[in-house]
PDB file of N, CA and C in Angstrom:
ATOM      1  N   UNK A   1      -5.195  -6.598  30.081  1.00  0.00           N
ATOM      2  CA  UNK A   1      -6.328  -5.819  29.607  1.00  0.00           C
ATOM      3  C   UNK A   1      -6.541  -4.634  30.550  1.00  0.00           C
ATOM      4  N   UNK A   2      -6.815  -3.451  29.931  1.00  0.00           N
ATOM      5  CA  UNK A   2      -7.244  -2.259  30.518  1.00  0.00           C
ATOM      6  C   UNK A   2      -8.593  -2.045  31.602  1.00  0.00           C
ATOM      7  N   UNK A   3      -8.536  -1.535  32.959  1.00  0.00           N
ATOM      8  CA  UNK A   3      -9.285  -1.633  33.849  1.00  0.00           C
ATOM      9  C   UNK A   3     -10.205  -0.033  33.724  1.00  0.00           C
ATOM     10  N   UNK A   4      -9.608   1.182  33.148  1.00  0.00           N
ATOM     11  CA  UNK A   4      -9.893   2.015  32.355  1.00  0.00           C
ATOM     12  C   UNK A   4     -11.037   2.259  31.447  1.00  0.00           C
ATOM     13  N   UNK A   5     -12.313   2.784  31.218  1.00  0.00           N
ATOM     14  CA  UNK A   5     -13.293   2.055  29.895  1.00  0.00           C
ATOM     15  C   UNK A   5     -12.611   2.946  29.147  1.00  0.00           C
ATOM     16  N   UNK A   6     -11.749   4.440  28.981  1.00  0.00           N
ATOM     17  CA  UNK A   6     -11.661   5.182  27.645  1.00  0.00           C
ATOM     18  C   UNK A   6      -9.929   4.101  27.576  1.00  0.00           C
ATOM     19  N   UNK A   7      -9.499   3.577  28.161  1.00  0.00           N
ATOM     20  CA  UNK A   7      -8.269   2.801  27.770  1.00  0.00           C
ATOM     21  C   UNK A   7      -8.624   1.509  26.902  1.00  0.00           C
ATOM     22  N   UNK A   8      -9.849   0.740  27.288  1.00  0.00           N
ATOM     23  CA  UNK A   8     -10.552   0.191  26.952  1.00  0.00           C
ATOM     24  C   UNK A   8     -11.018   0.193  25.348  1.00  0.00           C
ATOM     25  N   UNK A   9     -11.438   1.737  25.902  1.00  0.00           N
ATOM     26  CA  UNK A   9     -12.080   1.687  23.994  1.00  0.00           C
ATOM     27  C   UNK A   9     -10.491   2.563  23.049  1.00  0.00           C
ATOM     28  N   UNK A  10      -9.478   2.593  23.605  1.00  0.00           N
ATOM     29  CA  UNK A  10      -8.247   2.990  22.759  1.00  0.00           C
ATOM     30  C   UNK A  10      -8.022   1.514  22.168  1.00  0.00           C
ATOM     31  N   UNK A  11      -8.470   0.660  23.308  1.00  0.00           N
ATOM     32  CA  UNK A  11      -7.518  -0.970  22.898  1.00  0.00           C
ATOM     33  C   UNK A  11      -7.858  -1.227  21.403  1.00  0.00           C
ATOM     34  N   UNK A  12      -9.525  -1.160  21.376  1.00  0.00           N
ATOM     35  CA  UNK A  12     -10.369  -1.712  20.272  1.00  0.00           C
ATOM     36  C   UNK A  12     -10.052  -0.693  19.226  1.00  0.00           C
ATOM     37  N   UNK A  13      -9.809   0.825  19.181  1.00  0.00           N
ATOM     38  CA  UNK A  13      -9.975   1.534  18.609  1.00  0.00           C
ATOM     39  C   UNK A  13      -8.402   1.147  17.814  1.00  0.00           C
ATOM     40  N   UNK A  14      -7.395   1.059  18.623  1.00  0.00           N
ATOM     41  CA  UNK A  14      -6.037   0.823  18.008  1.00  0.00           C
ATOM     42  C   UNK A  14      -6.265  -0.649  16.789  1.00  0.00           C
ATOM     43  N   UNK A  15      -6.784  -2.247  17.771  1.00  0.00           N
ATOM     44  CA  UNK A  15      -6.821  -2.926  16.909  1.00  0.00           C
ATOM     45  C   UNK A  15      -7.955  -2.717  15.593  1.00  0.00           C
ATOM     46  N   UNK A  16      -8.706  -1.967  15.506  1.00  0.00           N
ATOM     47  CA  UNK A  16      -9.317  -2.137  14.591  1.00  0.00           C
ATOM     48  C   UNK A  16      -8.558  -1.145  13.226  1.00  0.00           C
ATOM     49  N   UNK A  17      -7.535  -0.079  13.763  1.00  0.00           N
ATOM     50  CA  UNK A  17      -6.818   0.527  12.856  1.00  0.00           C
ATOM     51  C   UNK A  17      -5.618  -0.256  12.303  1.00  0.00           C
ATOM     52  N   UNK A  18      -5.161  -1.167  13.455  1.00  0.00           N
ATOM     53  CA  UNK A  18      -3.927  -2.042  12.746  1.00  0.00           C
ATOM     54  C   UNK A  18      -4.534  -3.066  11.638  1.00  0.00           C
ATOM     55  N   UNK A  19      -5.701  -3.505  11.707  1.00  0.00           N
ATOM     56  CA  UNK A  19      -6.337  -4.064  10.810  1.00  0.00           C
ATOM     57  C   UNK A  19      -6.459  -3.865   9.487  1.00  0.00           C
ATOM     58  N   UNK A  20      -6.910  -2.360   9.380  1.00  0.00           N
ATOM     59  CA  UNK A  20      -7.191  -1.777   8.611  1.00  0.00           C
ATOM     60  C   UNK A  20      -5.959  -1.011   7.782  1.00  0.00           C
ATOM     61  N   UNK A  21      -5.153  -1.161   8.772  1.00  0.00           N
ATOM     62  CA  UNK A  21      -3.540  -0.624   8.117  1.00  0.00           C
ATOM     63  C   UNK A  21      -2.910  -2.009   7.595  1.00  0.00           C
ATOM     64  N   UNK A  22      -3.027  -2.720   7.611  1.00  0.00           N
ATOM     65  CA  UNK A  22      -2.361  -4.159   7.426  1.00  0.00           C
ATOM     66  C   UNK A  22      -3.181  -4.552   5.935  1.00  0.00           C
ATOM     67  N   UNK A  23      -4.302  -4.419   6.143  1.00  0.00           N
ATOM     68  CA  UNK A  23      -5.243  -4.542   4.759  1.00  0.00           C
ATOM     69  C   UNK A  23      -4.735  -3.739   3.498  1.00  0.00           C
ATOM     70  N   UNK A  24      -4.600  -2.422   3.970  1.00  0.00           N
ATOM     71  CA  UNK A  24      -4.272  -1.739   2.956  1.00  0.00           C
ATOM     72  C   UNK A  24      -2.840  -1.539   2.413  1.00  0.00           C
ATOM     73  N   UNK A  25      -1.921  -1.903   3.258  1.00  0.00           N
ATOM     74  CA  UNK A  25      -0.607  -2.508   3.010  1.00  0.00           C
ATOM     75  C   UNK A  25      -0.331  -3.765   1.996  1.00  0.00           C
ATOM     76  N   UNK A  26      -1.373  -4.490   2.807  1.00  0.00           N
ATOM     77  CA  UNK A  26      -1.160  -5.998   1.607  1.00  0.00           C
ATOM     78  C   UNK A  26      -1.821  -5.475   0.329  1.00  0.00           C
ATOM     79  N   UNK A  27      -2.685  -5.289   0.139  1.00  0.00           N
ATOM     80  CA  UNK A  27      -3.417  -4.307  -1.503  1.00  0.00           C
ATOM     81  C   UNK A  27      -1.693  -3.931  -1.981  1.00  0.00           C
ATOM     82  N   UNK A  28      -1.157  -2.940  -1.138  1.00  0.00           N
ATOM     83  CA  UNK A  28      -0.334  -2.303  -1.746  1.00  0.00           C
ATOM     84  C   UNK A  28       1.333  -3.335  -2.728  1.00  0.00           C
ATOM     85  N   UNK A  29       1.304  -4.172  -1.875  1.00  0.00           N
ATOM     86  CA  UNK A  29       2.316  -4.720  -1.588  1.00  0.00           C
ATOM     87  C   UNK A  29       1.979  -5.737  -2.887  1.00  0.00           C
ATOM     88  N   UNK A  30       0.686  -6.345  -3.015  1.00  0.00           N
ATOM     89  CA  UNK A  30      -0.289  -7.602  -4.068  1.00  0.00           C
ATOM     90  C   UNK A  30       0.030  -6.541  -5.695  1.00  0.00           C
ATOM     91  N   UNK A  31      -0.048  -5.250  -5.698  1.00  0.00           N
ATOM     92  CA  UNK A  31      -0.134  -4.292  -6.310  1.00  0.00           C
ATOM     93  C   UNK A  31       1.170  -4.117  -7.433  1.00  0.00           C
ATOM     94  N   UNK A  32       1.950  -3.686  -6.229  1.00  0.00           N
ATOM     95  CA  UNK A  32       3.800  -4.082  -7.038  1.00  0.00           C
ATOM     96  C   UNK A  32       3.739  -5.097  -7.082  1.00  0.00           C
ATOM     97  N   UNK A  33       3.512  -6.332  -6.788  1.00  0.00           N
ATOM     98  CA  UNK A  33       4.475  -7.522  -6.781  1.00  0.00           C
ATOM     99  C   UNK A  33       3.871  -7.984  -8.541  1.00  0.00           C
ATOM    100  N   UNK A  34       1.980  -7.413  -8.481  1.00  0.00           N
ATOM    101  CA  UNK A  34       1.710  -8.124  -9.659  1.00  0.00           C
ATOM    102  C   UNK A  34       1.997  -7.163 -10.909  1.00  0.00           C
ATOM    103  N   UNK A  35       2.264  -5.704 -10.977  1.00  0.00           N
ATOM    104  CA  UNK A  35       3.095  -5.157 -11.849  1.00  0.00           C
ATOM    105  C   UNK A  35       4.394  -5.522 -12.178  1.00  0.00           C
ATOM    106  N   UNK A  36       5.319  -6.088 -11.040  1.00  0.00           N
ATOM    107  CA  UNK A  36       6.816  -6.323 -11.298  1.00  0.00           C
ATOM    108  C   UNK A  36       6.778  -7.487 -12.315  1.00  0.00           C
ATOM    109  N   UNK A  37       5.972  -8.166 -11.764  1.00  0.00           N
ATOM    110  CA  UNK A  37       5.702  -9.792 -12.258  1.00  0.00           C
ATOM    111  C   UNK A  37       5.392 -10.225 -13.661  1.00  0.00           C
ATOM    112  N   UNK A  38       4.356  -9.587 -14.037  1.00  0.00           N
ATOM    113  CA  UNK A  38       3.886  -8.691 -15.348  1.00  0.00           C
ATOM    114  C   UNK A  38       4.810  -8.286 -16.367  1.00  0.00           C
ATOM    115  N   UNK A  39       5.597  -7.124 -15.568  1.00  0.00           N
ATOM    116  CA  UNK A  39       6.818  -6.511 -16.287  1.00  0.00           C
ATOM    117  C   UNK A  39       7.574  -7.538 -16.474  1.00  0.00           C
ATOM    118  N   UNK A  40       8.420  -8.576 -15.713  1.00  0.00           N
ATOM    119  CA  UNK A  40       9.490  -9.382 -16.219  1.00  0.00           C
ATOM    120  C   UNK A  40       9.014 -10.135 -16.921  1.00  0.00           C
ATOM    121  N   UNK A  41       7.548 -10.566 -17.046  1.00  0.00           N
ATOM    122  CA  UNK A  41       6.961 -11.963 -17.900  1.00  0.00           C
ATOM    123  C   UNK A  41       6.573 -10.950 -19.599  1.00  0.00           C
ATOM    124  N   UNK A  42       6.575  -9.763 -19.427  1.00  0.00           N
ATOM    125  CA  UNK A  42       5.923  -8.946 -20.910  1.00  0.00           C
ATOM    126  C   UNK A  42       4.824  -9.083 -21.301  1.00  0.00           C
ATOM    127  N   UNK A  43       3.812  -9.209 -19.796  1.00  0.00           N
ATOM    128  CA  UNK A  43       2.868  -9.312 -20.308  1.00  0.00           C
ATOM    129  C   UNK A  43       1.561  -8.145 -20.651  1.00  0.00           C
ATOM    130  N   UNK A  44       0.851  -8.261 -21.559  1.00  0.00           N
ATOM    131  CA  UNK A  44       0.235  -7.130 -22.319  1.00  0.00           C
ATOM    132  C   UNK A  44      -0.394  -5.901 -20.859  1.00  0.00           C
ATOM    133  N   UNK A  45      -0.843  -6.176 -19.880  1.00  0.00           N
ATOM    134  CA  UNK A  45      -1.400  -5.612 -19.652  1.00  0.00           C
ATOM    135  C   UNK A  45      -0.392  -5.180 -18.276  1.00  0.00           C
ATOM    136  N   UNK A  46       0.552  -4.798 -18.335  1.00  0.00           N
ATOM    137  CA  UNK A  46       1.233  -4.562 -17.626  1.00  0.00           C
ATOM    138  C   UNK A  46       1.476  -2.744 -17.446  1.00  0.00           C
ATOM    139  N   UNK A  47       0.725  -2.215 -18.518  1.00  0.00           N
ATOM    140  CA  UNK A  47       0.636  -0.883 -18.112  1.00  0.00           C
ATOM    141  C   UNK A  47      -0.241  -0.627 -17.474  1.00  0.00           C
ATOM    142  N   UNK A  48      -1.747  -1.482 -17.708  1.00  0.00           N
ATOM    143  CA  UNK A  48      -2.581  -1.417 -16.653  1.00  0.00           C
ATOM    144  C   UNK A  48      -2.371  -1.735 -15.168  1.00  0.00           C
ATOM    145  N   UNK A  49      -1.433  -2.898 -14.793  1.00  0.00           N
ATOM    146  CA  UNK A  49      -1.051  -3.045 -13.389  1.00  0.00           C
ATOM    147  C   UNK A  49       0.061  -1.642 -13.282  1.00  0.00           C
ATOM    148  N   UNK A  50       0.989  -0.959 -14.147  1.00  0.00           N
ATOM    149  CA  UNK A  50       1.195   0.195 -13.217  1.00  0.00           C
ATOM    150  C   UNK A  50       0.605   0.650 -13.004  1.00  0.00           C
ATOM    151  N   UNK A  51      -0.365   1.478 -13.592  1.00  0.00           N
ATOM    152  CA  UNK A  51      -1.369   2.706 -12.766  1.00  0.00           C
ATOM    153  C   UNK A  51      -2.076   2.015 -11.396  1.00  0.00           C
ATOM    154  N   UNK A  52      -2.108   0.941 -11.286  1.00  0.00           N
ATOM    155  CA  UNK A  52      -2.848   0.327 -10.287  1.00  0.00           C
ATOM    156  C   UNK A  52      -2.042   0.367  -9.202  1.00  0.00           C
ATOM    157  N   UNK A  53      -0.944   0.174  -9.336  1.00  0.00           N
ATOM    158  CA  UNK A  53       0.215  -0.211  -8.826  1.00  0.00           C
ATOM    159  C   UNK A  53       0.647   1.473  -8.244  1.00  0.00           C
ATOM    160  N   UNK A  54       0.601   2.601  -8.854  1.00  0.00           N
ATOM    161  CA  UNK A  54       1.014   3.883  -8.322  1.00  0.00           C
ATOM    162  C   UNK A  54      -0.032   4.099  -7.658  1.00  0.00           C
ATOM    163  N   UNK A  55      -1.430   3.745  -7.902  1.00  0.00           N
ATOM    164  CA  UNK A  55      -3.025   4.168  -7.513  1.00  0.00           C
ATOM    165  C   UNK A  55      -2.611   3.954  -5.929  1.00  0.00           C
ATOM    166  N   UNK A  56      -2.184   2.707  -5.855  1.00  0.00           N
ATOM    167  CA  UNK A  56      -2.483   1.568  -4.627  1.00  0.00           C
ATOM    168  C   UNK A  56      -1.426   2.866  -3.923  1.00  0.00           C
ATOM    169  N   UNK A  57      -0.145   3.304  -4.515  1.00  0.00           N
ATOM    170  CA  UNK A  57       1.108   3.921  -3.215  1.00  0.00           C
ATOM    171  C   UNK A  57       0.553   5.251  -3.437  1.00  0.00           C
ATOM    172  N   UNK A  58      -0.139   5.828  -3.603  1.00  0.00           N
ATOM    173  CA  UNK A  58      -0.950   7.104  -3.812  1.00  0.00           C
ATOM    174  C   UNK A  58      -2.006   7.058  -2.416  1.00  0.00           C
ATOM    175  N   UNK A  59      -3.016   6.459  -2.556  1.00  0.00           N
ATOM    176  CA  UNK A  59      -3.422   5.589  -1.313  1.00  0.00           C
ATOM    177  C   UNK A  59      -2.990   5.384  -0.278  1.00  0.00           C
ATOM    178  N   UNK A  60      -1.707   4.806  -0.218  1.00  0.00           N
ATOM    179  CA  UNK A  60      -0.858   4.656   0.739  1.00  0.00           C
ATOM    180  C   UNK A  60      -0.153   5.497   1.843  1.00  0.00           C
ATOM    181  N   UNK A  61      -0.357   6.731   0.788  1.00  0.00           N
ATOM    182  CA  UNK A  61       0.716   8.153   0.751  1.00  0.00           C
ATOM    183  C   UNK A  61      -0.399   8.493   1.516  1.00  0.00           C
ATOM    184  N   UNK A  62      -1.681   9.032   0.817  1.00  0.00           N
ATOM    185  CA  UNK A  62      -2.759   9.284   1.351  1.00  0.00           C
ATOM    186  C   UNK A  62      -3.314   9.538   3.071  1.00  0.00           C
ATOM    187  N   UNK A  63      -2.992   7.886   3.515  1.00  0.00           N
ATOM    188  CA  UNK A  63      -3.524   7.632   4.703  1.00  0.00           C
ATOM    189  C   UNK A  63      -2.379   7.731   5.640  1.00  0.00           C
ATOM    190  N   UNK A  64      -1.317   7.778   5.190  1.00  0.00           N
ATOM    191  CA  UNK A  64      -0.431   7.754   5.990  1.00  0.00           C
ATOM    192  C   UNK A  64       0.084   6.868   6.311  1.00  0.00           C
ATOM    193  N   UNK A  65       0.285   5.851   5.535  1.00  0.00           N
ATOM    194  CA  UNK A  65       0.700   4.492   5.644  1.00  0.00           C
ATOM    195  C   UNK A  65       2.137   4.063   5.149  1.00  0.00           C
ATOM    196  N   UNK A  66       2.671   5.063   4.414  1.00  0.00           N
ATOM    197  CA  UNK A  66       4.152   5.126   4.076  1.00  0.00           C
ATOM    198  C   UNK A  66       4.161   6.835   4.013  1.00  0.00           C
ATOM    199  N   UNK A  67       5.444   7.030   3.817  1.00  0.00           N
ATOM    200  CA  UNK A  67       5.558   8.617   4.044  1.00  0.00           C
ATOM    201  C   UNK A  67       5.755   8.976   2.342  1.00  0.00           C
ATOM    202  N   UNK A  68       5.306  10.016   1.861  1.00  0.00           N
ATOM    203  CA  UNK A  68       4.773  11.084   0.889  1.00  0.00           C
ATOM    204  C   UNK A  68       6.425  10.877  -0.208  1.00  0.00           C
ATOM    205  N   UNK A  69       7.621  11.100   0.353  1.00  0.00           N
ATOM    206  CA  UNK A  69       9.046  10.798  -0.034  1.00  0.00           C
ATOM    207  C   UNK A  69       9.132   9.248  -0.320  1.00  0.00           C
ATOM    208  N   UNK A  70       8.411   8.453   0.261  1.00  0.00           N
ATOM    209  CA  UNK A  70       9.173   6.989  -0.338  1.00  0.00           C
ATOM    210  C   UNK A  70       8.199   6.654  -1.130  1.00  0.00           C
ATOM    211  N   UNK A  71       6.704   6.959  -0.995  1.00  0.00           N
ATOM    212  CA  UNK A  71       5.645   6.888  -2.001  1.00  0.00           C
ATOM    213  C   UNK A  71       6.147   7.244  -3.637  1.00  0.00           C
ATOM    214  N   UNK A  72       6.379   8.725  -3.195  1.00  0.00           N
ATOM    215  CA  UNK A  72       7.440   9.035  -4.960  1.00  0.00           C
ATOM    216  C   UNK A  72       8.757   8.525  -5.319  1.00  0.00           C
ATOM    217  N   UNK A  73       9.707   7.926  -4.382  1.00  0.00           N
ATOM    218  CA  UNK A  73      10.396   7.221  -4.540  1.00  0.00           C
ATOM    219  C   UNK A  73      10.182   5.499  -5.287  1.00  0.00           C
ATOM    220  N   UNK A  74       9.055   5.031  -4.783  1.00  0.00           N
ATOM    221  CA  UNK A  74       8.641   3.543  -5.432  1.00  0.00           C
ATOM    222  C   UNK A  74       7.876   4.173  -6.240  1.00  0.00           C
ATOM    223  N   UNK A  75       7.266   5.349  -6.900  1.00  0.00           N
ATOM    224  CA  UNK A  75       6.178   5.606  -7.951  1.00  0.00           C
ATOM    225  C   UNK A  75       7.611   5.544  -9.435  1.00  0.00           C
ATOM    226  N   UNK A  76       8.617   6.513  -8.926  1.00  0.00           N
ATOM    227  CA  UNK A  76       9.541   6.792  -9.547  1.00  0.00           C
ATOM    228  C   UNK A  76      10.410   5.385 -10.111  1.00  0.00           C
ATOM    229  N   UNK A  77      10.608   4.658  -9.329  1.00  0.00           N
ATOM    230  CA  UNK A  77      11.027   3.515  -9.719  1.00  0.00           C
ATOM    231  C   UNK A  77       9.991   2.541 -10.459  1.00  0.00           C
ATOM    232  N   UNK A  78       8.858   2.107 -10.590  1.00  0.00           N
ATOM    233  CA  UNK A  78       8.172   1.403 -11.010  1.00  0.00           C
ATOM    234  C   UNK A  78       8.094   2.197 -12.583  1.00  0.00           C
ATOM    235  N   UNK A  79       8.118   3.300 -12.375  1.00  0.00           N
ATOM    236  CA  UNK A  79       8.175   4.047 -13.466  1.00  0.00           C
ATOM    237  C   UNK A  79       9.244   3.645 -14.437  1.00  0.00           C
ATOM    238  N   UNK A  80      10.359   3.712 -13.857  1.00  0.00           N
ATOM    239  CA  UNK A  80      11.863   3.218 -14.629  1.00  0.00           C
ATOM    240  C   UNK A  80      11.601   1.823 -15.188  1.00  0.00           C
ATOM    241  N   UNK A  81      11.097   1.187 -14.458  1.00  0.00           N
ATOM    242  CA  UNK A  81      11.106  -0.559 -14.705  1.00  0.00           C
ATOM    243  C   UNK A  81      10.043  -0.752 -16.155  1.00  0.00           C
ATOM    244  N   UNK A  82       8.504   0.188 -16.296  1.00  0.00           N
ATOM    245  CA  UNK A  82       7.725   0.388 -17.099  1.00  0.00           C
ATOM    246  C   UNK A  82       8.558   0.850 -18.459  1.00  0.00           C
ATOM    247  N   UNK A  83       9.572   0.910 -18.734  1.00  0.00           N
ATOM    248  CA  UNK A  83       9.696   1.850 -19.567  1.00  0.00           C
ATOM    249  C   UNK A  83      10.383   0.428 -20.698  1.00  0.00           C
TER     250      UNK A  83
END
């Protein structure tokens, strides 16, 4: 542990962002898995889990949590699979 108080408050400041990055990762991740899932079973509302599903890597893109290129890369593919 940091003897530092502004090292101190980086510690808390970091874990409370990995938190918050980990949260919004799993959303993302709960997001595809229940569009893919959807898609292979045919089930009706599976156009509604894409938009949810691009919403969530839009978001993602957003915060900076995946980069802007692989965001449209998995938008692009979920897209293919929808069709």
């Amino acid at each position: 542990m940091p003897q530092i108080k502004s090292a101190i408050k980086r510690v808390k400041t970091q874990d409370a962002a990995r938190k918050r990055n980990a949260a919004q990762m799993n959303k993302l991740r709960t997001a595809v898995k229940q569009f893919k899932t959807a898609q292979a079973a045919g089930a009706d509302n599976a156009s509604e889990l894409h938009v949810a599903a691009a919403r969530a890597i839009d978001k993602a893109a957003s915060k900076g949590l995946i980069h802007k290129n692989k965001a449209s890369r998995d938008k692009s593919r979920l897209a293919k699979l929808a069709k």
